[in-house]
PDB file of N, CA and C in Angstrom:
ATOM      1  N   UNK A   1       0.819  -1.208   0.000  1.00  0.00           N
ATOM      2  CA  UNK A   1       0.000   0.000   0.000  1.00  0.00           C
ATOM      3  C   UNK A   1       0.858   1.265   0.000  1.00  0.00           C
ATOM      4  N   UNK A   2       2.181   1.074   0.836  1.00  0.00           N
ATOM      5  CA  UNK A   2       2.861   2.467   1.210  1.00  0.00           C
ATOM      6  C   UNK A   2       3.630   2.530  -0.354  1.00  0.00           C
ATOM      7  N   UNK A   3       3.971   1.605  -0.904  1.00  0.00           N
ATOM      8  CA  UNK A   3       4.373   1.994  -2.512  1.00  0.00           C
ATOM      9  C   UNK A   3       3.395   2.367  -3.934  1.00  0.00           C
ATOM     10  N   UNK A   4       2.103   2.337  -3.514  1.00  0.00           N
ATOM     11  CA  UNK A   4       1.022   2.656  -4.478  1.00  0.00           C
ATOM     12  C   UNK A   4       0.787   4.015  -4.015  1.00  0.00           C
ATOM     13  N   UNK A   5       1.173   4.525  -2.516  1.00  0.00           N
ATOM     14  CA  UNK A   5       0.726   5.544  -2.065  1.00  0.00           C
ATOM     15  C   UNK A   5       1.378   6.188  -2.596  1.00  0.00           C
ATOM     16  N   UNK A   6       2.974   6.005  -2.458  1.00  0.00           N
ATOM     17  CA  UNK A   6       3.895   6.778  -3.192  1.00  0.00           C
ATOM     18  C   UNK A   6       4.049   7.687  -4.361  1.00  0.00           C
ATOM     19  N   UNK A   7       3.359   6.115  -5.339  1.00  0.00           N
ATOM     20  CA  UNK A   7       3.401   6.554  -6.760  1.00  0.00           C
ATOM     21  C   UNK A   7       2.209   7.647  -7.187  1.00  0.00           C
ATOM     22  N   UNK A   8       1.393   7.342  -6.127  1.00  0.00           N
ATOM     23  CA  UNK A   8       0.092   8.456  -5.936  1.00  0.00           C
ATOM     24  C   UNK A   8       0.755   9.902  -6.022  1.00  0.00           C
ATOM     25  N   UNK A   9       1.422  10.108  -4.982  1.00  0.00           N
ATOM     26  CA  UNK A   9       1.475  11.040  -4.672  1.00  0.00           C
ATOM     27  C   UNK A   9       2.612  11.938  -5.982  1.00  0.00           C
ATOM     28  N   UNK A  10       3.327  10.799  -6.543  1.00  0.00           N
ATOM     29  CA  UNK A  10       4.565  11.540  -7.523  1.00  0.00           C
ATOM     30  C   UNK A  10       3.678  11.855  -8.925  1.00  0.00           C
ATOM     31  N   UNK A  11       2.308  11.277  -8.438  1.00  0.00           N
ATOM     32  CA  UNK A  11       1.527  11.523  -9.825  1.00  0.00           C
ATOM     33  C   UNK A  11       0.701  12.679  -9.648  1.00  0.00           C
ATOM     34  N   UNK A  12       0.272  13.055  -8.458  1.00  0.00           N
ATOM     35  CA  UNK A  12      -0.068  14.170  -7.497  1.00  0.00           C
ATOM     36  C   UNK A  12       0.394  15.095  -8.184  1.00  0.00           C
ATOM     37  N   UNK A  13       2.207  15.192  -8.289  1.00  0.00           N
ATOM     38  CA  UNK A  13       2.962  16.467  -8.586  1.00  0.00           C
ATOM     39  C   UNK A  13       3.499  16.898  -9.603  1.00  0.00           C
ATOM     40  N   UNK A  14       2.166  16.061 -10.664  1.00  0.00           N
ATOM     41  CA  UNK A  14       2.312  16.359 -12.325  1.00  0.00           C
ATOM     42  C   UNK A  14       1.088  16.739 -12.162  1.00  0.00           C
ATOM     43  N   UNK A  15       0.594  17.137 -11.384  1.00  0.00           N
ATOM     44  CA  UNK A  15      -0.973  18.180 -11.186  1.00  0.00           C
ATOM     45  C   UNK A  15      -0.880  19.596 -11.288  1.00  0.00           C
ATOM     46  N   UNK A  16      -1.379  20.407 -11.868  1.00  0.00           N
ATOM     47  CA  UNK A  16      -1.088  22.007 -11.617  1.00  0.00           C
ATOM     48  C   UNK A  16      -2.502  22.496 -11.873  1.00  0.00           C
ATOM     49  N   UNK A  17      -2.415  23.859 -11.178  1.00  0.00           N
ATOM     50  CA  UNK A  17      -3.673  24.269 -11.013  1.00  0.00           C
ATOM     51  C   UNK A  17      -3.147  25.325 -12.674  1.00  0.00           C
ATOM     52  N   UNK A  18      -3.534  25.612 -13.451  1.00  0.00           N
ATOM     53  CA  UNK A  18      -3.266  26.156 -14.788  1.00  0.00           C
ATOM     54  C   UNK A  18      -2.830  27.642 -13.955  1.00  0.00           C
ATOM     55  N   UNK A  19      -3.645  28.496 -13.207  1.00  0.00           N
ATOM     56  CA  UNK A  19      -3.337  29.708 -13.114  1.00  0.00           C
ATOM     57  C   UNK A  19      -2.036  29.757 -12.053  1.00  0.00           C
ATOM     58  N   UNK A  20      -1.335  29.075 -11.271  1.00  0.00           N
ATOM     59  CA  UNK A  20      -0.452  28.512 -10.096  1.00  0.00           C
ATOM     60  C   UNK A  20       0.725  27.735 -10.761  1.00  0.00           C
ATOM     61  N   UNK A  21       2.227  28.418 -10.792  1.00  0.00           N
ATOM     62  CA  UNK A  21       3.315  27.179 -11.651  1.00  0.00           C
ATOM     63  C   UNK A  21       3.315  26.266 -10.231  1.00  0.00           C
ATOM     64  N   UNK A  22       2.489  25.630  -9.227  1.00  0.00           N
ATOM     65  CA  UNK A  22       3.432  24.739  -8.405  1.00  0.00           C
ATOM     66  C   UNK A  22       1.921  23.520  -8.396  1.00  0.00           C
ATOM     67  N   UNK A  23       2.851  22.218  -8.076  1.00  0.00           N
ATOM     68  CA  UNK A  23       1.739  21.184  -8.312  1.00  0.00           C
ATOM     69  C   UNK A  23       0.805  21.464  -6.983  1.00  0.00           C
ATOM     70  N   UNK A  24      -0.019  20.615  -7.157  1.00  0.00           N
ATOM     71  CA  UNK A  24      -1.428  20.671  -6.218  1.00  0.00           C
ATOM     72  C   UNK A  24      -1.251  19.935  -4.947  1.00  0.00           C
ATOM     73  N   UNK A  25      -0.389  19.015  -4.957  1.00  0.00           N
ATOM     74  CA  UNK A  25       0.707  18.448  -3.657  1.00  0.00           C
ATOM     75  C   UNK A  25       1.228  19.653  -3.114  1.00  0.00           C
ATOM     76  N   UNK A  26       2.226  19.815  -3.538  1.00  0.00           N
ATOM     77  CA  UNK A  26       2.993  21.017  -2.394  1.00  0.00           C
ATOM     78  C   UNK A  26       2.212  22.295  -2.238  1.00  0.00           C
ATOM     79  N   UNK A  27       0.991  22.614  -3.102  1.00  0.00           N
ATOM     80  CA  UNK A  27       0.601  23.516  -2.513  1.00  0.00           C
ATOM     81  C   UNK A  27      -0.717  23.232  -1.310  1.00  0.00           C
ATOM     82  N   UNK A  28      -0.375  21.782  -1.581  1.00  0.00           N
ATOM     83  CA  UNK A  28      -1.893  21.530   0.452  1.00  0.00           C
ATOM     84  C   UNK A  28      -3.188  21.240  -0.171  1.00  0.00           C
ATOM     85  N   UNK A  29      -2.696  20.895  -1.492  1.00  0.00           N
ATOM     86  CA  UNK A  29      -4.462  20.551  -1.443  1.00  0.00           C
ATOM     87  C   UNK A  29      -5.262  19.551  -1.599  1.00  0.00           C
ATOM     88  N   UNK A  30      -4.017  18.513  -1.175  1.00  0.00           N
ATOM     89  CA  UNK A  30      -4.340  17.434  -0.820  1.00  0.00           C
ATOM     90  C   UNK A  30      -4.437  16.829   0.461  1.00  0.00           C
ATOM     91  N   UNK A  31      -5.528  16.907   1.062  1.00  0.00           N
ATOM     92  CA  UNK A  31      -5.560  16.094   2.650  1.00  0.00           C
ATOM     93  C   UNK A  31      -5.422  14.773   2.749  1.00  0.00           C
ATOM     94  N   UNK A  32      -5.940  13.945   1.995  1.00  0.00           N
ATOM     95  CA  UNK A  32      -5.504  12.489   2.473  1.00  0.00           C
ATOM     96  C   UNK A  32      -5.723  11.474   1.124  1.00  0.00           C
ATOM     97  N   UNK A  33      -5.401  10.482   1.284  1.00  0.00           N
ATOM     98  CA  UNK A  33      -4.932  10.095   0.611  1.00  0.00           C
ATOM     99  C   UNK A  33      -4.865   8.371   1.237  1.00  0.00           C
ATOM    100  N   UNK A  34      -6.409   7.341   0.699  1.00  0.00           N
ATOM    101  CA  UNK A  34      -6.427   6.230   1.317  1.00  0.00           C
ATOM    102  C   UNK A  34      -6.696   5.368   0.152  1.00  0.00           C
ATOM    103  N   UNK A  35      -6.110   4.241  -0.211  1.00  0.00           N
ATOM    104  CA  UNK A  35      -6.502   3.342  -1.227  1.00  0.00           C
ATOM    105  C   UNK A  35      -7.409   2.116  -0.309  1.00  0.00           C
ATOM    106  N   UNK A  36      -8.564   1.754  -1.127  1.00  0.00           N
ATOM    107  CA  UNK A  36      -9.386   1.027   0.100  1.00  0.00           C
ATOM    108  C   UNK A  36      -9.076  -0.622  -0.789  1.00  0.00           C
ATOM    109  N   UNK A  37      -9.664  -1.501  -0.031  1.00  0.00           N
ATOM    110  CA  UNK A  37      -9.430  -3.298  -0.113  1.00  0.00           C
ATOM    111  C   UNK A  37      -9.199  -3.401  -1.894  1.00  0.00           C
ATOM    112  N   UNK A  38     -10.270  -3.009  -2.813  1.00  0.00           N
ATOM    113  CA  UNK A  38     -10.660  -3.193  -4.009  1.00  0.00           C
ATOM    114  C   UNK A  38      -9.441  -2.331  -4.794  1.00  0.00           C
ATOM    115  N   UNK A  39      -8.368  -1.548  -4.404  1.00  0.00           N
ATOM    116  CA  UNK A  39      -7.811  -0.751  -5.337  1.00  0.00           C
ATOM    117  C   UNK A  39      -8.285   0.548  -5.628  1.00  0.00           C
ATOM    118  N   UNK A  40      -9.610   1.113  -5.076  1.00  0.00           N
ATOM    119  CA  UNK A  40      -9.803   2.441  -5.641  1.00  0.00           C
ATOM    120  C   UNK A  40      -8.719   3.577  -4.397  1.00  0.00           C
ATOM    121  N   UNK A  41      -8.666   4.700  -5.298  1.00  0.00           N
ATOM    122  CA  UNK A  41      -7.830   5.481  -4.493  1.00  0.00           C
ATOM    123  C   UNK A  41      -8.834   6.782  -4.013  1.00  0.00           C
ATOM    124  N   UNK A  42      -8.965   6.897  -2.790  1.00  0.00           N
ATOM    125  CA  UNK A  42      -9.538   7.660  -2.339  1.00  0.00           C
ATOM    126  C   UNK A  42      -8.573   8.759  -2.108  1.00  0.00           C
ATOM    127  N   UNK A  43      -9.497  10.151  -2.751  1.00  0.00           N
ATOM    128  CA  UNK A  43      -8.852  11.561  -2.211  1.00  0.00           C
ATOM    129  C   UNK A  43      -9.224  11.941  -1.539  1.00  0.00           C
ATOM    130  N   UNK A  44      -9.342  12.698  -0.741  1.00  0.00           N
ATOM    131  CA  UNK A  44     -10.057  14.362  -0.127  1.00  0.00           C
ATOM    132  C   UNK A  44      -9.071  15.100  -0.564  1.00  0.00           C
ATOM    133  N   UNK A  45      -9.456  16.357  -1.229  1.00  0.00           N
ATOM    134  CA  UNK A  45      -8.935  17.216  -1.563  1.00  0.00           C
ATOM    135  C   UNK A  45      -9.408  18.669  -1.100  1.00  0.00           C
ATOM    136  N   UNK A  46      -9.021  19.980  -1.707  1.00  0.00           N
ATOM    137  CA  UNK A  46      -9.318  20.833  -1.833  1.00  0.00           C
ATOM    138  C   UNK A  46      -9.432  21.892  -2.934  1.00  0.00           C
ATOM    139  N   UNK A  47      -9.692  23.031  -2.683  1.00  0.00           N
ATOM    140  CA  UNK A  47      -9.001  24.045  -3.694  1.00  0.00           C
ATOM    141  C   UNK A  47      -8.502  25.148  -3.151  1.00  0.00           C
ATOM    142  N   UNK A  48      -7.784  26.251  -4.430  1.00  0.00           N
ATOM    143  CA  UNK A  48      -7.651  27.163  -3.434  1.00  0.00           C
ATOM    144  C   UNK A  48      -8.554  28.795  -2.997  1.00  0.00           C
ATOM    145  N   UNK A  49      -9.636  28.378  -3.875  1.00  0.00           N
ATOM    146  CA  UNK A  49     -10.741  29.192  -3.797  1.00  0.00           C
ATOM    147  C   UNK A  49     -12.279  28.120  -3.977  1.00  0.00           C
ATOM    148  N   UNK A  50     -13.062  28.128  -3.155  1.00  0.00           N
ATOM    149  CA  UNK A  50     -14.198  27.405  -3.719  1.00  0.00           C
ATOM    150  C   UNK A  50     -14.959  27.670  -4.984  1.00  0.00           C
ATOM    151  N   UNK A  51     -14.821  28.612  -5.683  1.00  0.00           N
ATOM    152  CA  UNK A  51     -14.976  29.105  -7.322  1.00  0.00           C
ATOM    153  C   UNK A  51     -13.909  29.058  -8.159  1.00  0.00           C
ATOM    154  N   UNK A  52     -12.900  28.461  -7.732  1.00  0.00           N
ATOM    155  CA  UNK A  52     -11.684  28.128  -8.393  1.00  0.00           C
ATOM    156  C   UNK A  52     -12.513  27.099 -10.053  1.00  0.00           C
ATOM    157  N   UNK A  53     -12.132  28.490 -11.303  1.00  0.00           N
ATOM    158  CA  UNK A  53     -12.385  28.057 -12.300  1.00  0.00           C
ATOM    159  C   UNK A  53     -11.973  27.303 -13.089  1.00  0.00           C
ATOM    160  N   UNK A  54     -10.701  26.597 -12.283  1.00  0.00           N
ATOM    161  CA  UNK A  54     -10.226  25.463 -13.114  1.00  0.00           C
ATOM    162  C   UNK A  54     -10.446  23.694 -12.524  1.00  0.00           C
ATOM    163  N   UNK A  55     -11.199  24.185 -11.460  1.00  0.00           N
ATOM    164  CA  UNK A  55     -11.510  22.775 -10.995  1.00  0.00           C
ATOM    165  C   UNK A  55     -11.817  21.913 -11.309  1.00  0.00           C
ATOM    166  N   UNK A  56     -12.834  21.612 -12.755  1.00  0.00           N
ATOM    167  CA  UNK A  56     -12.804  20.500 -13.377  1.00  0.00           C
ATOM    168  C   UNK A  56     -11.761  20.105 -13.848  1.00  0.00           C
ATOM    169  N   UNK A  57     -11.406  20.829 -14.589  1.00  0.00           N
ATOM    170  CA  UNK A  57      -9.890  20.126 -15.115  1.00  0.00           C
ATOM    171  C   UNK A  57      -8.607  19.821 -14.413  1.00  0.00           C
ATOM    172  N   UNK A  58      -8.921  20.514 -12.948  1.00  0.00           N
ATOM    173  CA  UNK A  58      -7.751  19.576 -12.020  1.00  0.00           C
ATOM    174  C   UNK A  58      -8.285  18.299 -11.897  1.00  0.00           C
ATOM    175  N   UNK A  59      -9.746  18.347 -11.362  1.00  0.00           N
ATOM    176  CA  UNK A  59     -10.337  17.101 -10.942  1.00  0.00           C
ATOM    177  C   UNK A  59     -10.204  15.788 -11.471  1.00  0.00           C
ATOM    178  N   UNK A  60     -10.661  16.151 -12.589  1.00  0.00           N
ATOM    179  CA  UNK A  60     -10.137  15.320 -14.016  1.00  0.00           C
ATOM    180  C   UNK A  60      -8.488  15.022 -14.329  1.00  0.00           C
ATOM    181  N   UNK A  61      -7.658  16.126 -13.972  1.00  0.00           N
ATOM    182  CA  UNK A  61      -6.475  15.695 -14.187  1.00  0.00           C
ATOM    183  C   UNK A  61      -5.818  14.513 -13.086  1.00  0.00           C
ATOM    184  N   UNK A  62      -6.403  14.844 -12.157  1.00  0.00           N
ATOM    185  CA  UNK A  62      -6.121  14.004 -10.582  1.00  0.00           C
ATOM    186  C   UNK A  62      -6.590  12.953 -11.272  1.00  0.00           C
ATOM    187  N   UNK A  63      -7.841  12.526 -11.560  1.00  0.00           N
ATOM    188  CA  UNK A  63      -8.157  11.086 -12.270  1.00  0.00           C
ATOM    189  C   UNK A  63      -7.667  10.236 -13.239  1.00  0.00           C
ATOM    190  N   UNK A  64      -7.333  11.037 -14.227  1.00  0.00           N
ATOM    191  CA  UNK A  64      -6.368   9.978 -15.606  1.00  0.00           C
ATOM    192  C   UNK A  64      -5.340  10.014 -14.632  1.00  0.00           C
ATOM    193  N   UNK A  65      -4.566  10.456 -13.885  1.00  0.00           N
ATOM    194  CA  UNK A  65      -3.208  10.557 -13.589  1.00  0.00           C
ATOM    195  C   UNK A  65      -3.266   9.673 -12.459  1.00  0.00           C
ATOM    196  N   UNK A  66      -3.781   9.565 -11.177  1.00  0.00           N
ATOM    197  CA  UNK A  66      -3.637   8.675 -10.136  1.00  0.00           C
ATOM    198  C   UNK A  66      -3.993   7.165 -11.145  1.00  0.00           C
ATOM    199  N   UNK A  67      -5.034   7.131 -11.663  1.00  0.00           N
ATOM    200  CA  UNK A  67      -6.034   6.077 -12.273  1.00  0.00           C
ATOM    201  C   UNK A  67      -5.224   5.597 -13.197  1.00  0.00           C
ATOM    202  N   UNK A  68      -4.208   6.046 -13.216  1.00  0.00           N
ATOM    203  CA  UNK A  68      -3.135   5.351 -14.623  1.00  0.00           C
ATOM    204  C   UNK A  68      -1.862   4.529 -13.719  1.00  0.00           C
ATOM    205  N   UNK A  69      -1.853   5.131 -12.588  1.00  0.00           N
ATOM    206  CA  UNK A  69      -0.930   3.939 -11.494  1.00  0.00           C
ATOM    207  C   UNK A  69      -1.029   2.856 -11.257  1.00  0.00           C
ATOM    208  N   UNK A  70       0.042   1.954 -11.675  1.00  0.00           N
ATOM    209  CA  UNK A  70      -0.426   0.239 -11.193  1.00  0.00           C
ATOM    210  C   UNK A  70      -1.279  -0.060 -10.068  1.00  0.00           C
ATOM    211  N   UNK A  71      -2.243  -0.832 -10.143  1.00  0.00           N
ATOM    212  CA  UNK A  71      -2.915  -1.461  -9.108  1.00  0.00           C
ATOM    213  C   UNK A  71      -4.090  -0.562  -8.696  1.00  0.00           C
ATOM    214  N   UNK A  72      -4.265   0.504  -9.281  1.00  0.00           N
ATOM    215  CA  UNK A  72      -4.930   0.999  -8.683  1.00  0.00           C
ATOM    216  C   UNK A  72      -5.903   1.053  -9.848  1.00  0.00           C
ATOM    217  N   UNK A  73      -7.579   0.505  -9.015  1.00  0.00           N
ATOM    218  CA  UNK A  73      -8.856   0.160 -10.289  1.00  0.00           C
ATOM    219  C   UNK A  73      -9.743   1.411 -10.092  1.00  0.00           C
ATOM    220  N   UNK A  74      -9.594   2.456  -9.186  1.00  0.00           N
ATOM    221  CA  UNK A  74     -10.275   3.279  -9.618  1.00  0.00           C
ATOM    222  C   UNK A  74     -10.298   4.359  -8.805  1.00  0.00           C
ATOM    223  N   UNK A  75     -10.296   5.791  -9.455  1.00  0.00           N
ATOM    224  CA  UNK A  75     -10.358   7.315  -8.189  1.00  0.00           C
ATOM    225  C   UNK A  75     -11.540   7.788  -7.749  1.00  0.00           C
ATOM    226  N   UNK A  76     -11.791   7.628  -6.294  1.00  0.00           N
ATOM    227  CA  UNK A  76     -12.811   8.712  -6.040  1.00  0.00           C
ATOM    228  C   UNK A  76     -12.179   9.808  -5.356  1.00  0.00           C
ATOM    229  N   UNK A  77     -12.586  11.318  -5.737  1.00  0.00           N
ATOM    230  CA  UNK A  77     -12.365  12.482  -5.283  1.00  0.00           C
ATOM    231  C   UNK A  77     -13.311  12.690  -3.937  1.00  0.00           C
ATOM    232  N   UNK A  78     -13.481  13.540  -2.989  1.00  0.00           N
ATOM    233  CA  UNK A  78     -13.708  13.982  -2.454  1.00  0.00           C
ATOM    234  C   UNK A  78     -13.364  15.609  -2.079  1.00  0.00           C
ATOM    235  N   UNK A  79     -13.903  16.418  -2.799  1.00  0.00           N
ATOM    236  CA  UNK A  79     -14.026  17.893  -2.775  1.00  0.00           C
ATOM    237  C   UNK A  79     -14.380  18.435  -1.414  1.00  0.00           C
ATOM    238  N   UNK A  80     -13.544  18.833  -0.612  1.00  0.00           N
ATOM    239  CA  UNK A  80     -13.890  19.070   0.699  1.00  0.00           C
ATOM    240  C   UNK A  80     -13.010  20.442   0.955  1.00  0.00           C
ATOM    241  N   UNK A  81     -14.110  21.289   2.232  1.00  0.00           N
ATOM    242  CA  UNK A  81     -13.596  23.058   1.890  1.00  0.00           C
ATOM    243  C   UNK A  81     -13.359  22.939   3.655  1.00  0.00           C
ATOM    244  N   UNK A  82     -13.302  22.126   4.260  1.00  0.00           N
ATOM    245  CA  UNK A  82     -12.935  22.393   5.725  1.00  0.00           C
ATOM    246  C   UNK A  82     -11.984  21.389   5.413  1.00  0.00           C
ATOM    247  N   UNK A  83     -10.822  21.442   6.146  1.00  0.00           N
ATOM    248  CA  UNK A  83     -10.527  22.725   6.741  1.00  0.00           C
ATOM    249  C   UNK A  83     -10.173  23.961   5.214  1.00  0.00           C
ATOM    250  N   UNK A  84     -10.533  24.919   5.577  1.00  0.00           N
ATOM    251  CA  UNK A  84     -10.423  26.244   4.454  1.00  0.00           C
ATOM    252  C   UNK A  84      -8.657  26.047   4.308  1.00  0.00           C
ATOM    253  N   UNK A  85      -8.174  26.095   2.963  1.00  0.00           N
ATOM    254  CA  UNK A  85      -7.054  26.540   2.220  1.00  0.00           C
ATOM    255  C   UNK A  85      -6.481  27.634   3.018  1.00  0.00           C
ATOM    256  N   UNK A  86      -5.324  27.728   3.128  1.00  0.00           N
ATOM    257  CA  UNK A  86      -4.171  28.870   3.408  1.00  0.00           C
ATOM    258  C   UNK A  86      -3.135  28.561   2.628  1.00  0.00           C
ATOM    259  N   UNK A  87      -2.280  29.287   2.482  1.00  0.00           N
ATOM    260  CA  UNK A  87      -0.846  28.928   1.822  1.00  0.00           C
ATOM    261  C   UNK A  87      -0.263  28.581   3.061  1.00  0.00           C
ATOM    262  N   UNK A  88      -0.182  28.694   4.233  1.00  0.00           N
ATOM    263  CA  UNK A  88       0.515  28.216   5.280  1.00  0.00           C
ATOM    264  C   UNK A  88       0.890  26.699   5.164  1.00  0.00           C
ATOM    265  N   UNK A  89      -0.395  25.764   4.525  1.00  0.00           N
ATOM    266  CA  UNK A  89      -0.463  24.520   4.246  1.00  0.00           C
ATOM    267  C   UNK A  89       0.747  24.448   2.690  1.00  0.00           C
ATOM    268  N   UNK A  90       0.947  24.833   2.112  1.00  0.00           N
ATOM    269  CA  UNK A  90       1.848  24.730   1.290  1.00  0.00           C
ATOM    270  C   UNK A  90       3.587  24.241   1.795  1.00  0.00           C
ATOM    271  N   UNK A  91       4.018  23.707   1.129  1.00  0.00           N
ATOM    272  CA  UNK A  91       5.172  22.959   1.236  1.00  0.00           C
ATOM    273  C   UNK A  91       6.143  24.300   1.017  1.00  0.00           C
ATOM    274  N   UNK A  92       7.427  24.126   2.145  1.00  0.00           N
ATOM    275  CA  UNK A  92       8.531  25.046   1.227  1.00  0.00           C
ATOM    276  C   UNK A  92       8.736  25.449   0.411  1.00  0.00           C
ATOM    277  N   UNK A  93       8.877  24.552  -0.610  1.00  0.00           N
ATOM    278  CA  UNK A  93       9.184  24.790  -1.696  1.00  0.00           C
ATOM    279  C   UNK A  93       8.101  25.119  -2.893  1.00  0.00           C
ATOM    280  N   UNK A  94       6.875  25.254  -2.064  1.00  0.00           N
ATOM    281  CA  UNK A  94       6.083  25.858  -2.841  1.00  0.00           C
ATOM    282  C   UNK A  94       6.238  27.529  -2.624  1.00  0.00           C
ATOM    283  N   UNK A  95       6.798  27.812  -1.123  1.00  0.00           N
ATOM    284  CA  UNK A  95       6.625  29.123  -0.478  1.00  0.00           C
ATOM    285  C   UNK A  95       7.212  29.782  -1.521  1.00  0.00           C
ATOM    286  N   UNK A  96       8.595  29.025  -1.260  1.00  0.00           N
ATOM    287  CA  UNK A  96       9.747  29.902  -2.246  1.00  0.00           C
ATOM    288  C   UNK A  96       9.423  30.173  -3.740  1.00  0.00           C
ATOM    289  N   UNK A  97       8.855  28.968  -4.473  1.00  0.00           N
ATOM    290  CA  UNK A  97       8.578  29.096  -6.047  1.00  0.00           C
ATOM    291  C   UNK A  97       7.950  30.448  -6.021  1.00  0.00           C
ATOM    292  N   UNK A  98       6.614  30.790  -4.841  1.00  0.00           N
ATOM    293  CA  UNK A  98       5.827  31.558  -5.084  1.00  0.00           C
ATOM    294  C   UNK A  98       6.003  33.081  -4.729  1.00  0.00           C
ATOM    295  N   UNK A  99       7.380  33.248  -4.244  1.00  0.00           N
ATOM    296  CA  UNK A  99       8.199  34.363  -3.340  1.00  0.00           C
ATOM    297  C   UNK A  99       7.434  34.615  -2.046  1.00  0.00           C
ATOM    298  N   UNK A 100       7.081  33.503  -1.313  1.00  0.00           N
ATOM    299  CA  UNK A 100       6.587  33.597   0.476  1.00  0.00           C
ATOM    300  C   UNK A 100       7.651  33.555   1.235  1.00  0.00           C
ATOM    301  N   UNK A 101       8.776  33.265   0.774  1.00  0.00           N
ATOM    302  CA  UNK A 101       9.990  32.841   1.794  1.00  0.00           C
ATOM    303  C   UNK A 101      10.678  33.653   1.241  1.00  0.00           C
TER     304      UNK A 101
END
């Protein structure tokens, strides 16, 4: 499981929000991350505005892209706004890409 999670997550960080150069991993907007008995990969996610106009096409991008990882038979998303987005949740190296640091 901890090596499907992995590959999850490196597939995670070929995600970009189109208007944002940093993937959707380091910038927090991913909360968890559970593959259940059958192979599907469960998200909870976020965004970084709840009218964030590119959300289908992240959503969708999260899907061909996790859903193309060995072993894994299928993605469900979970779109979830609690806890609310900050950049605080962002990774270092998102700070810096974005000049926060």
């Amino acid at each position: 499981m901890l090596e499907k999670e992995e590959k999850i997550v490196k597939m995670l960080r070929t995600v970009f929000d189109p208007e944002i150069p940093v993937n959707i991993y380091d910038l927090g907007l991913i909360y968890n991350i559970e593959i259940d008995d059958a192979g599907v990969a469960i998200i909870d996610m976020t965004l970084t505005a709840p009218n964030c106009p590119a959300a289908d096409f992240i959503m969708e991008d999260v899907r061909m892209k996790v859903g193309s990882v060995e072993g894994i038979t299928g993605v469900k998303i979970n779109l979830v706004f609690e806890p609310e987005w900050h950049r605080d949740m962002m990774s270092d190296e998102a700070k810096l890409e974005l000049g926060f640091l």
